[in-house]
N, C-alpha and C. Protein backbone atom coordinates (compact mmCIF):
# COMPACT_ATOMS: atom_id res chain seq x y z
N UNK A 1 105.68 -60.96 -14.60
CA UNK A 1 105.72 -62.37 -14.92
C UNK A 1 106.89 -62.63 -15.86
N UNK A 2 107.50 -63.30 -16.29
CA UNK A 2 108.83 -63.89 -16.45
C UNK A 2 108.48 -64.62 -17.44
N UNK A 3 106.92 -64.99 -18.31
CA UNK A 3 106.57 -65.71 -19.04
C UNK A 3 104.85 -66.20 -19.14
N UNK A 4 104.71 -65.80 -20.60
CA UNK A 4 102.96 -66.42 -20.43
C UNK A 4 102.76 -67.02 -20.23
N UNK A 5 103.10 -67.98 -20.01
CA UNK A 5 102.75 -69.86 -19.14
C UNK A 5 102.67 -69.26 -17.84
N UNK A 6 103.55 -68.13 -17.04
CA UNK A 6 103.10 -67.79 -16.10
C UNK A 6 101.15 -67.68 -15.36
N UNK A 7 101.12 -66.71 -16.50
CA UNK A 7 99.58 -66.64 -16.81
C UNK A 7 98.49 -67.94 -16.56
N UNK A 8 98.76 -68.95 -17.43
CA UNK A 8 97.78 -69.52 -17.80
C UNK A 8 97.16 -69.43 -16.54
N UNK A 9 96.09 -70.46 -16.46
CA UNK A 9 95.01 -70.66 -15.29
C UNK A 9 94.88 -69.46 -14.30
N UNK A 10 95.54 -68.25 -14.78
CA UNK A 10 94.94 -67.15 -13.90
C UNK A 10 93.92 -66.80 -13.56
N UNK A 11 93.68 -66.02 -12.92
CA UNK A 11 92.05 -65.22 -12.85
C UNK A 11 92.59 -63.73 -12.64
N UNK A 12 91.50 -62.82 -13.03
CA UNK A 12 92.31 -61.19 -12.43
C UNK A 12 92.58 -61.68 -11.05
N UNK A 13 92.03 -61.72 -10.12
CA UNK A 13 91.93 -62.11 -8.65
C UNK A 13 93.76 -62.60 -8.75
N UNK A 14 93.88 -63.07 -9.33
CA UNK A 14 95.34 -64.18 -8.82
C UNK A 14 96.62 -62.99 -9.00
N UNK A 15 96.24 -61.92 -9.76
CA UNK A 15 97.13 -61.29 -10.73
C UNK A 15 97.71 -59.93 -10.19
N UNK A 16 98.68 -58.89 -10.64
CA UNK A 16 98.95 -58.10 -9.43
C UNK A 16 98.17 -56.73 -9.08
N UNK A 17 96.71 -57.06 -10.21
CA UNK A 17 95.86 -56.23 -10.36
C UNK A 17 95.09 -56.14 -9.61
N UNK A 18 95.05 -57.02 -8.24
CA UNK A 18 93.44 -57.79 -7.83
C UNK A 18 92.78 -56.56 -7.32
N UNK A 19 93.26 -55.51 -7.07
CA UNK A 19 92.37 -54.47 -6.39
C UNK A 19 91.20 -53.76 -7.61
N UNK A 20 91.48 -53.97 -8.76
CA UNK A 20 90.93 -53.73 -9.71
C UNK A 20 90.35 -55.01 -10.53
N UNK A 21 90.61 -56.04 -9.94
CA UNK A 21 89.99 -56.93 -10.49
C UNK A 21 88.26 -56.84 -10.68
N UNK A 22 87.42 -56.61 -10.06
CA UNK A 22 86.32 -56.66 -9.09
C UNK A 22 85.64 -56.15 -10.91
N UNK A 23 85.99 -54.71 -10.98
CA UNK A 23 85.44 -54.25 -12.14
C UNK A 23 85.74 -54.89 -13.35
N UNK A 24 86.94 -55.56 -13.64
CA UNK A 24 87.34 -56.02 -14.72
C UNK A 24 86.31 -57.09 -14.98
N UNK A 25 86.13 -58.03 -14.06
CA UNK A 25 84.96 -59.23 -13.98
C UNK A 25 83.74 -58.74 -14.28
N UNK A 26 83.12 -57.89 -14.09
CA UNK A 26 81.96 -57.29 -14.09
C UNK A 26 81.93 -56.74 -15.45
N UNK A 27 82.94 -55.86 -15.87
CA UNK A 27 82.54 -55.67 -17.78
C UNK A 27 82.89 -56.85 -18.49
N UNK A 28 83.55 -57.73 -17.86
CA UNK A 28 83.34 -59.45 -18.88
C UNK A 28 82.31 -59.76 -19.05
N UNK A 29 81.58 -59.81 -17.37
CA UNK A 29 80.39 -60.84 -17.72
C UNK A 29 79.00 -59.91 -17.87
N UNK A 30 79.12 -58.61 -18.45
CA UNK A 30 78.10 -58.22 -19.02
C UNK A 30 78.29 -58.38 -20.44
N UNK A 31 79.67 -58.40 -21.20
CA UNK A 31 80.08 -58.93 -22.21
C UNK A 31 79.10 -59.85 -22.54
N UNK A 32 79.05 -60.99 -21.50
CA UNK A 32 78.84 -62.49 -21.71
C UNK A 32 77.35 -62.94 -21.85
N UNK A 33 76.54 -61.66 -20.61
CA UNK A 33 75.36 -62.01 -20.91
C UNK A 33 74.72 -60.69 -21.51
N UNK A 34 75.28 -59.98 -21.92
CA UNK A 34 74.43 -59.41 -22.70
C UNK A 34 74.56 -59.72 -24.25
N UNK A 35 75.86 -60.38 -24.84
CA UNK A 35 76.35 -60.93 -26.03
C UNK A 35 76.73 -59.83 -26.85
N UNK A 36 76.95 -58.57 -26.31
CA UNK A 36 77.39 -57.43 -27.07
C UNK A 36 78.91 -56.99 -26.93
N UNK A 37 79.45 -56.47 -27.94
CA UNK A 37 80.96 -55.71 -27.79
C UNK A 37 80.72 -54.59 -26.91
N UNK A 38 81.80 -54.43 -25.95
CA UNK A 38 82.09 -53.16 -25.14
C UNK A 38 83.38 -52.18 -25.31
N UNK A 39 83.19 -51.02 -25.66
CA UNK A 39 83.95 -50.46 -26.09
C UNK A 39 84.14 -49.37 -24.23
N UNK A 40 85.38 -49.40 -23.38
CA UNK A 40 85.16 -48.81 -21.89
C UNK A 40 87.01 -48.51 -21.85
N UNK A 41 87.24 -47.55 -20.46
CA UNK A 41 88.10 -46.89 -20.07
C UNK A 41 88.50 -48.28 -19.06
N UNK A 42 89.54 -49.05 -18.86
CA UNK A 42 89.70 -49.84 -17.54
C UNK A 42 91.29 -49.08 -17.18
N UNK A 43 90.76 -48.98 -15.71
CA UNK A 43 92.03 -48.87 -15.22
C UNK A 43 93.01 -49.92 -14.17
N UNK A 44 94.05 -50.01 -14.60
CA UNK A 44 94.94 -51.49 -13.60
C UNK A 44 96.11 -50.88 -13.04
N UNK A 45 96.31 -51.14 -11.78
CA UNK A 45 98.21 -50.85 -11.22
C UNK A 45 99.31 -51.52 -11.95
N UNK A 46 99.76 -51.07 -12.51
CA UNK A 46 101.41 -51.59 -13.05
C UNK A 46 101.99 -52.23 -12.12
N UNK A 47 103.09 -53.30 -12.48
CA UNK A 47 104.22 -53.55 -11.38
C UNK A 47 104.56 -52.94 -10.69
N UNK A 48 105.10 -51.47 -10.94
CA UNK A 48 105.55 -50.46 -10.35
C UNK A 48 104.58 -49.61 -8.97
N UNK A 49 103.31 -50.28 -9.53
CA UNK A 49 101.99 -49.42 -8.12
C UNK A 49 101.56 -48.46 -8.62
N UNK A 50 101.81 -48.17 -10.03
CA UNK A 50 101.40 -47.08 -10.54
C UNK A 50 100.10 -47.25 -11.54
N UNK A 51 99.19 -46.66 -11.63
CA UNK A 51 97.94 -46.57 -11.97
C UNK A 51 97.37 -46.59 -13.66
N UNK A 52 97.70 -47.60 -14.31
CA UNK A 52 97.69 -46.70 -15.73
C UNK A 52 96.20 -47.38 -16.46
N UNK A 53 95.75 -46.72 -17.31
CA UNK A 53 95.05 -46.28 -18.05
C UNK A 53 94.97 -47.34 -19.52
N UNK A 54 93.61 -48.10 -19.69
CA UNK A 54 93.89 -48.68 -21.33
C UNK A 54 92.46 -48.04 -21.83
N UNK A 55 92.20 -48.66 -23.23
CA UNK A 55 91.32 -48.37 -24.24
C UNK A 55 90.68 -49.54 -24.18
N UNK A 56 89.73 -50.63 -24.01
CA UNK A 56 89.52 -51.85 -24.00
C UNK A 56 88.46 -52.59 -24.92
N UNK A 57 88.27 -53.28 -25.81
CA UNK A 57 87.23 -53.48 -26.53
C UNK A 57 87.33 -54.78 -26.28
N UNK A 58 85.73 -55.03 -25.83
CA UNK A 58 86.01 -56.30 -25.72
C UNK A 58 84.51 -56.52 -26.30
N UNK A 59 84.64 -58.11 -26.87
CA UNK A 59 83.03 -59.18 -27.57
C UNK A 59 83.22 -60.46 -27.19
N UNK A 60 82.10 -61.30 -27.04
CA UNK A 60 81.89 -62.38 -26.83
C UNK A 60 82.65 -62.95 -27.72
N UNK A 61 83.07 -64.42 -27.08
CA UNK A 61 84.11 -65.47 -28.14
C UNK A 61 82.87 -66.01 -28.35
N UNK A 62 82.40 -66.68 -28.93
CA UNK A 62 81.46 -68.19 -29.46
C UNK A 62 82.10 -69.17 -30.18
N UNK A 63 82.17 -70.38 -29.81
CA UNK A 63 82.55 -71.23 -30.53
C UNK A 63 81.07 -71.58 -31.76
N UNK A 64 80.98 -72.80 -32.76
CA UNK A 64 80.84 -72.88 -33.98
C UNK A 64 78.65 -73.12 -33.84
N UNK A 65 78.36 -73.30 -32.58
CA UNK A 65 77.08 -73.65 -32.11
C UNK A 65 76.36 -72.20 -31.75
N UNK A 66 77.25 -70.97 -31.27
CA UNK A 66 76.85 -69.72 -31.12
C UNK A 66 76.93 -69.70 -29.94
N UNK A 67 77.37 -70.69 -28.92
CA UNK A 67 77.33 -70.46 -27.52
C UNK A 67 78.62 -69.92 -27.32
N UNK A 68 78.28 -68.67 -26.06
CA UNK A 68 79.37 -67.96 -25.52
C UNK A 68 80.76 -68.91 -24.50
N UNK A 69 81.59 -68.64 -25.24
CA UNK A 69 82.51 -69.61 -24.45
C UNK A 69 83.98 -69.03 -23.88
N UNK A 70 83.72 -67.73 -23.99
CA UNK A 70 84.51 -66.74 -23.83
C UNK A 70 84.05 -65.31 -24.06
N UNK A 71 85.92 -64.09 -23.80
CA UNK A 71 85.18 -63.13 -24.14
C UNK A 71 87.05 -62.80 -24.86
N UNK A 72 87.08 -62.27 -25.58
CA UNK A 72 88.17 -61.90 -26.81
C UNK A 72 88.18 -60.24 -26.35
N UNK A 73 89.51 -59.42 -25.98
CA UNK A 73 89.72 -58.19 -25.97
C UNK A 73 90.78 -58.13 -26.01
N UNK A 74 90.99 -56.48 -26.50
CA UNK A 74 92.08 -55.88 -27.02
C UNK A 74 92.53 -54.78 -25.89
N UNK A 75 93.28 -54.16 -25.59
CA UNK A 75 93.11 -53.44 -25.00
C UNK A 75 94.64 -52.67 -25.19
N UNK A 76 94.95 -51.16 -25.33
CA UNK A 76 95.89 -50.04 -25.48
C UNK A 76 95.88 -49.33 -24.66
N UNK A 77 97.45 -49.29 -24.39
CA UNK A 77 97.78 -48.18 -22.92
C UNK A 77 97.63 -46.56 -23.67
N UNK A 78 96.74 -46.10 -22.71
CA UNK A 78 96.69 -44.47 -23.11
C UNK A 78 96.93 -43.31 -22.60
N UNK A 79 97.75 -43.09 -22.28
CA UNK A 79 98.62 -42.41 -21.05
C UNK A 79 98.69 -40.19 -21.72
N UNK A 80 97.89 -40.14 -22.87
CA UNK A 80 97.89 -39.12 -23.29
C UNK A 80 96.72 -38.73 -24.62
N UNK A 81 96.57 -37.57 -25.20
CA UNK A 81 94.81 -37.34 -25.72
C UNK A 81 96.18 -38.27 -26.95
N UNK A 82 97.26 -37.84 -27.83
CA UNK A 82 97.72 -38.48 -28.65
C UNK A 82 97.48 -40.27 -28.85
N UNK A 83 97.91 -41.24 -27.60
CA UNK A 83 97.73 -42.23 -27.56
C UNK A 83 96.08 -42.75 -27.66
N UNK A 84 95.47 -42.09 -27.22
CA UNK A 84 93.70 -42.23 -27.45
C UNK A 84 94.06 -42.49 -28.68
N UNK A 85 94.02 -41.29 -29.82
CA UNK A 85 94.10 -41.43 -31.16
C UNK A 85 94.66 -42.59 -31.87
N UNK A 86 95.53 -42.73 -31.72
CA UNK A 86 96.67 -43.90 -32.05
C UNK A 86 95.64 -45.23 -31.65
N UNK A 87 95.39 -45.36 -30.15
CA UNK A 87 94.69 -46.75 -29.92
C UNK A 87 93.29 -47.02 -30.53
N UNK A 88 92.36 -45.95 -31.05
CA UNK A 88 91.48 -46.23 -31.82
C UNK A 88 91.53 -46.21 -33.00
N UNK A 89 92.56 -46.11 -33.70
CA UNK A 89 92.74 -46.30 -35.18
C UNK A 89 93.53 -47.85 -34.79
N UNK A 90 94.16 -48.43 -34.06
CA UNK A 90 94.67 -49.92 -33.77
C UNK A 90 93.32 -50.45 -33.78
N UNK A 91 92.72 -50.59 -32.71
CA UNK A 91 91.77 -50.57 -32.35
C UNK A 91 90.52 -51.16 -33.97
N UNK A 92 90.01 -50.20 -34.64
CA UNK A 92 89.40 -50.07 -35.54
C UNK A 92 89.73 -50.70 -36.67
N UNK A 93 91.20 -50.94 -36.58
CA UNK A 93 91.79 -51.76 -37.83
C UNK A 93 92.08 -53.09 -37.96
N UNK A 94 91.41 -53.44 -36.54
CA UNK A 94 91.52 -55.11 -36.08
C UNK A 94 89.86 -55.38 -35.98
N UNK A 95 89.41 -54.32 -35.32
CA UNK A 95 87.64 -54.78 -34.88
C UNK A 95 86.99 -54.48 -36.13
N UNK A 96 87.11 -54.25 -37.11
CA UNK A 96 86.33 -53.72 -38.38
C UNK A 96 86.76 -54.74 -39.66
N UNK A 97 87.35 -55.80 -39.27
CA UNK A 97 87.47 -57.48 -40.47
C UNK A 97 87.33 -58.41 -39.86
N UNK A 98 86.20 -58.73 -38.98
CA UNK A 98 86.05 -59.94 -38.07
C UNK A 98 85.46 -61.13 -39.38
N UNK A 99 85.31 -60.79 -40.43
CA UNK A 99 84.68 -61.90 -41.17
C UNK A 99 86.49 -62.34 -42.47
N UNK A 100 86.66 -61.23 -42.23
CA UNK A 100 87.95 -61.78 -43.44
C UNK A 100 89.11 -62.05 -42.09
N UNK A 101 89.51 -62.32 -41.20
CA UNK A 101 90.00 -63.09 -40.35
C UNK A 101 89.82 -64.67 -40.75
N UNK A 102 88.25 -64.22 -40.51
CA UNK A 102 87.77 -65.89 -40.48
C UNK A 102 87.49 -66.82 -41.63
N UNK A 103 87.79 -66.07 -42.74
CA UNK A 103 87.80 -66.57 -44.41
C UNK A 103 86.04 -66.48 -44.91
N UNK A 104 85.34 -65.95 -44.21
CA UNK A 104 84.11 -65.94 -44.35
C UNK A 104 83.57 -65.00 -45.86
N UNK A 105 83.76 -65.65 -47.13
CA UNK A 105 82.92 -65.01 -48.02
C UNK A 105 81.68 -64.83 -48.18
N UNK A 106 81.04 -63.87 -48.76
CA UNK A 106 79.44 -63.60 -49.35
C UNK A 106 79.26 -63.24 -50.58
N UNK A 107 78.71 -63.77 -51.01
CA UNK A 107 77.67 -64.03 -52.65
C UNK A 107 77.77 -62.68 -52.79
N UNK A 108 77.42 -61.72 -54.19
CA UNK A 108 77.19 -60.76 -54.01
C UNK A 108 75.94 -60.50 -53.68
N UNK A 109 74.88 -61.78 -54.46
CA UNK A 109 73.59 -61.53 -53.77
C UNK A 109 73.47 -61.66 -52.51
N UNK A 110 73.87 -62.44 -51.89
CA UNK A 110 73.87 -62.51 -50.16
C UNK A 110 74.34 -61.24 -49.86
N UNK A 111 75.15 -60.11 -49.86
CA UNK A 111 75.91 -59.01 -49.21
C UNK A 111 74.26 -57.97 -49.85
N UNK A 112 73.95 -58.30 -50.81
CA UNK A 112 72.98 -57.35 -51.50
C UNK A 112 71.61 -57.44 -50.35
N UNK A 113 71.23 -58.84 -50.65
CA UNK A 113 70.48 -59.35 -49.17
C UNK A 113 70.52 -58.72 -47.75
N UNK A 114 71.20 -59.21 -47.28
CA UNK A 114 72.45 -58.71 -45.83
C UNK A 114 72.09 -57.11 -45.83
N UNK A 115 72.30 -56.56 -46.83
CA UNK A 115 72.52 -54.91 -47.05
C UNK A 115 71.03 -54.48 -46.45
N UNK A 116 69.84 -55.11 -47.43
CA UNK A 116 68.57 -54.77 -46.97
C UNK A 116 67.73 -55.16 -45.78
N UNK A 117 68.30 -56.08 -45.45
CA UNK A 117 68.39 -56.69 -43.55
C UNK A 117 68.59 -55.58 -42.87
N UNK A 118 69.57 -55.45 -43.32
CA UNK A 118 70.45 -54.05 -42.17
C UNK A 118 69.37 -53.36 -42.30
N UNK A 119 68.88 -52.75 -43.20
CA UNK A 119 68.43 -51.06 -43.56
C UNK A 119 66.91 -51.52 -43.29
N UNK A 120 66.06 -52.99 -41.96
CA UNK A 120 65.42 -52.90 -41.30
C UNK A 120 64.17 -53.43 -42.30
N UNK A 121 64.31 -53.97 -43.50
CA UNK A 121 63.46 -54.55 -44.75
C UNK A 121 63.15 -55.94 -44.23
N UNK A 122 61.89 -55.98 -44.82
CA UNK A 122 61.05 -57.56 -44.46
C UNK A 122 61.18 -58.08 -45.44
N UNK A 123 61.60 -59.57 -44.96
CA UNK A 123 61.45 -60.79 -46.59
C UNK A 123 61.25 -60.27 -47.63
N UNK A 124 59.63 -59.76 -47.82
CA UNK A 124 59.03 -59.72 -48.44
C UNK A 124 59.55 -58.19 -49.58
N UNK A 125 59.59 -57.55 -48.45
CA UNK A 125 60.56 -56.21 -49.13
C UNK A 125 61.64 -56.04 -50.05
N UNK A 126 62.68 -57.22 -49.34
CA UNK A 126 63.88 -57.47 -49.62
C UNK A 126 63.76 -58.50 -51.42
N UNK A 127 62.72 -59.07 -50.90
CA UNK A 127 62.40 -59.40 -52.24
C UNK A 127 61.93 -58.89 -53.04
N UNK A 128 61.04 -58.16 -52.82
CA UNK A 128 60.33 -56.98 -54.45
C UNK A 128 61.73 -56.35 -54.38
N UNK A 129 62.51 -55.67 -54.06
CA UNK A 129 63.59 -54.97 -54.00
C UNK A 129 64.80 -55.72 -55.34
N UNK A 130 64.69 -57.21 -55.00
CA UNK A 130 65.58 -58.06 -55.85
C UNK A 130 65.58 -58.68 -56.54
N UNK A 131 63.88 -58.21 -56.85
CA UNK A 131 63.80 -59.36 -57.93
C UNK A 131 63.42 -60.60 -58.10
N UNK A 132 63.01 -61.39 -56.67
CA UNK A 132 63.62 -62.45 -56.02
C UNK A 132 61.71 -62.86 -55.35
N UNK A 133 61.94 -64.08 -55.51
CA UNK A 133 60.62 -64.70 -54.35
C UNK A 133 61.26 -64.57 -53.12
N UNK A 134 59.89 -64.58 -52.06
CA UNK A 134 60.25 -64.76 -50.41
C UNK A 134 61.39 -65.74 -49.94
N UNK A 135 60.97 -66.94 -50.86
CA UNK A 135 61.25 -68.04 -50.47
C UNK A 135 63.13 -68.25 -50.79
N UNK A 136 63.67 -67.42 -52.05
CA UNK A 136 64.54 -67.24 -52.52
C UNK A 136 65.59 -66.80 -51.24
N UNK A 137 64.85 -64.95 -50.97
CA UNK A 137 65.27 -64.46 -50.27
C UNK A 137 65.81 -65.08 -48.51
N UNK A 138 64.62 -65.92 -48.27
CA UNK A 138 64.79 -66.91 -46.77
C UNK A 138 65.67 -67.61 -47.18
N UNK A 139 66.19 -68.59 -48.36
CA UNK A 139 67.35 -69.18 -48.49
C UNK A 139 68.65 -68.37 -48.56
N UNK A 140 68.62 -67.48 -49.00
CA UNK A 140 70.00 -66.47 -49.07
C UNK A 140 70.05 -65.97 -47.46
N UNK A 141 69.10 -65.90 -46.61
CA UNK A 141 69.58 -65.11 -45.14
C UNK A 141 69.91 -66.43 -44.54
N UNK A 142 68.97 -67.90 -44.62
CA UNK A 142 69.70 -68.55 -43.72
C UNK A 142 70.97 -69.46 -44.52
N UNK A 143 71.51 -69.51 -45.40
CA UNK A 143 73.03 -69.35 -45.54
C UNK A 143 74.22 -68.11 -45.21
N UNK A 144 73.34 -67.15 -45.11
CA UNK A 144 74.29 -66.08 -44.33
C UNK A 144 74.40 -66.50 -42.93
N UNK A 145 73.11 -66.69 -42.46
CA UNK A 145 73.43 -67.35 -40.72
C UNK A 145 74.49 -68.64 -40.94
N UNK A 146 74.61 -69.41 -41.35
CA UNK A 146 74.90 -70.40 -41.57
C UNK A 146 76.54 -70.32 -41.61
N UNK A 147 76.70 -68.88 -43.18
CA UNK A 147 78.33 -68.69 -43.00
C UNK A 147 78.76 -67.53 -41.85
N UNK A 148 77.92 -67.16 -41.45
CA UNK A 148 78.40 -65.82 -40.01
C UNK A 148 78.23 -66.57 -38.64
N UNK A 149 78.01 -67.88 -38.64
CA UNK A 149 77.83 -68.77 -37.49
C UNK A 149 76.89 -67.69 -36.06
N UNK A 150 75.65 -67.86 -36.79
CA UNK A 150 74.31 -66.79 -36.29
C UNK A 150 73.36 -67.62 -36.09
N UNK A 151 72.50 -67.68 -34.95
CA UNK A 151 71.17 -68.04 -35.09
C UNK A 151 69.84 -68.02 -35.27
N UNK A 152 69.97 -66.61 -35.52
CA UNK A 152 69.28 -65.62 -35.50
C UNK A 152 69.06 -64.64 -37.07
N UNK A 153 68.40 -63.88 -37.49
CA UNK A 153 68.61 -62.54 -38.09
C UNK A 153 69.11 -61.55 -37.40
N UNK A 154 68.50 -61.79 -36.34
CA UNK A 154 69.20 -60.40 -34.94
C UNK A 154 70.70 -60.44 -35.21
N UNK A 155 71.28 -61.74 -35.10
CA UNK A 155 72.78 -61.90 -34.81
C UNK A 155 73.31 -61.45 -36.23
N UNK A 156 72.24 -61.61 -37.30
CA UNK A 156 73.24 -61.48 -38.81
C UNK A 156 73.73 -60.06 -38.89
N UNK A 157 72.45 -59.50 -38.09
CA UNK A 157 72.87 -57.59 -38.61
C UNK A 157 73.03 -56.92 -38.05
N UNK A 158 74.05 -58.05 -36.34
CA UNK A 158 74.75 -57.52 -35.32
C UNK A 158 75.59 -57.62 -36.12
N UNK A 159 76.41 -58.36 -36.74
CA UNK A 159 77.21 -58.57 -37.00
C UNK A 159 77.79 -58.12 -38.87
N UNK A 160 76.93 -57.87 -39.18
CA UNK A 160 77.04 -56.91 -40.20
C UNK A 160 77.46 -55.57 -40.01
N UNK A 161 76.82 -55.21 -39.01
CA UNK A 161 77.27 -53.52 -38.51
C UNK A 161 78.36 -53.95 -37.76
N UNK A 162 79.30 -54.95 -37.74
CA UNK A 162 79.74 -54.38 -36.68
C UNK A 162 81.77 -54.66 -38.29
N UNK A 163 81.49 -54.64 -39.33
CA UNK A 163 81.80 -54.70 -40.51
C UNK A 163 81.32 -53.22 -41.10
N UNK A 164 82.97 -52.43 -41.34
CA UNK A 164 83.06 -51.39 -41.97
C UNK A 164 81.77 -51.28 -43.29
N UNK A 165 82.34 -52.19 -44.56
CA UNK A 165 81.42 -52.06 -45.41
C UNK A 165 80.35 -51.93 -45.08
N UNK A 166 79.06 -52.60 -44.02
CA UNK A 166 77.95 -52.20 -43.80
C UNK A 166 77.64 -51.08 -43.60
N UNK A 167 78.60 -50.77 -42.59
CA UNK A 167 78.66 -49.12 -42.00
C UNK A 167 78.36 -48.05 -42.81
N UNK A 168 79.38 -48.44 -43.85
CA UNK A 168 79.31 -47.00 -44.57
C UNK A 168 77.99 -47.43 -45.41
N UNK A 169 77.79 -48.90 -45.72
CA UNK A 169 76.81 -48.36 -46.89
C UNK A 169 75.56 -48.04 -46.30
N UNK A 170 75.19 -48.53 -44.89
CA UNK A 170 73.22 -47.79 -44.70
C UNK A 170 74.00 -46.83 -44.11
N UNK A 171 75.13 -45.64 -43.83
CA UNK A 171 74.67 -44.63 -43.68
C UNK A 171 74.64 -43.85 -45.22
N UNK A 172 75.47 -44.18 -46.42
CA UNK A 172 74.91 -43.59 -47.38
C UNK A 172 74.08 -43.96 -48.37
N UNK A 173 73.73 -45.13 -47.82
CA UNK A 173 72.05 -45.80 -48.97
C UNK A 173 70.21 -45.16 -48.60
């Protein structure tokens, strides 16, 4: 293509991939309805007819209501075990600040909150834990939904794990 405007209104189908399209559609729209990140091997023909190889991570887009309105991926050519390496440290250093992208701060009590969510604690838990009434604690998670644009608890501590800091801290809390 000669230019991304080329692109727009594409589909894989339109593109010089289409023989590989078929699969590409199919890890989108499990993307889409299952609402989870996919971390997969895709393979596409080059201009050239030649066969190459990416790293692909892909997650649901949502606009500000939580509905899926897309799907957002990255994807690195890996043509050797070196380039693997290389594309998951790219990779990891873009998918691991999805909240400081988005200017999204947390309280320290909210992250303290958030923390004991993760590590599978009830209201009630989370509150003897902090010090804190139930009722305290239910106001601090649904302003976390609120700033992680979540509708859920499910979605808060999808999306917590999917944030380095969480990571490391329930595996060493």
């Amino acid at each position: 293509m000669q230019s991304y405007s080329n692109a727009i209104g594409k589909t894989d189908l339109d593109l010089f991939w289409e023989e590989q399209a078929p699969a590409l559609i199919e890890a989108d729209q499990e993307v889409i309805y299952t609402r989870c990140n996919k971390l997969l091997v895709e393979s596409v023909k080059s201009f050239e007819g030649e066969v190459k190889h990416y790293l692909s991570h892909k997650m649901p887009l949502q606009n500000q209501s939580g509905d899926i309105i897309g799907i957002f991926g990255i994807s690195c050519l890996i043509n050797s075990i070196d380039s693997i390496s290389v594309a998951l440290n790219e990779m990891s250093a873009i998918i691991n600040k999805p909240l400081l992208e988005h200017n999204v701060t947390l309280a320290k009590r909210q992250i303290e909150c958030l923390s004991y969510l993760v590590r599978g604690m009830t209201m009630k838990q989370i509150a003897k834990n902090m010090g804190l009434s139930p009722k305290t604690v239910e106001h601090y998670l649904e302003a976390i939904k609120l700033k992680l644009k979540c509708r859920t608890r499910q979605e808060s501590i999808e999306k917590a794990l999917q944030l380095s800091y969480f990571k490391v801290r329930s595996l060493s809390e």
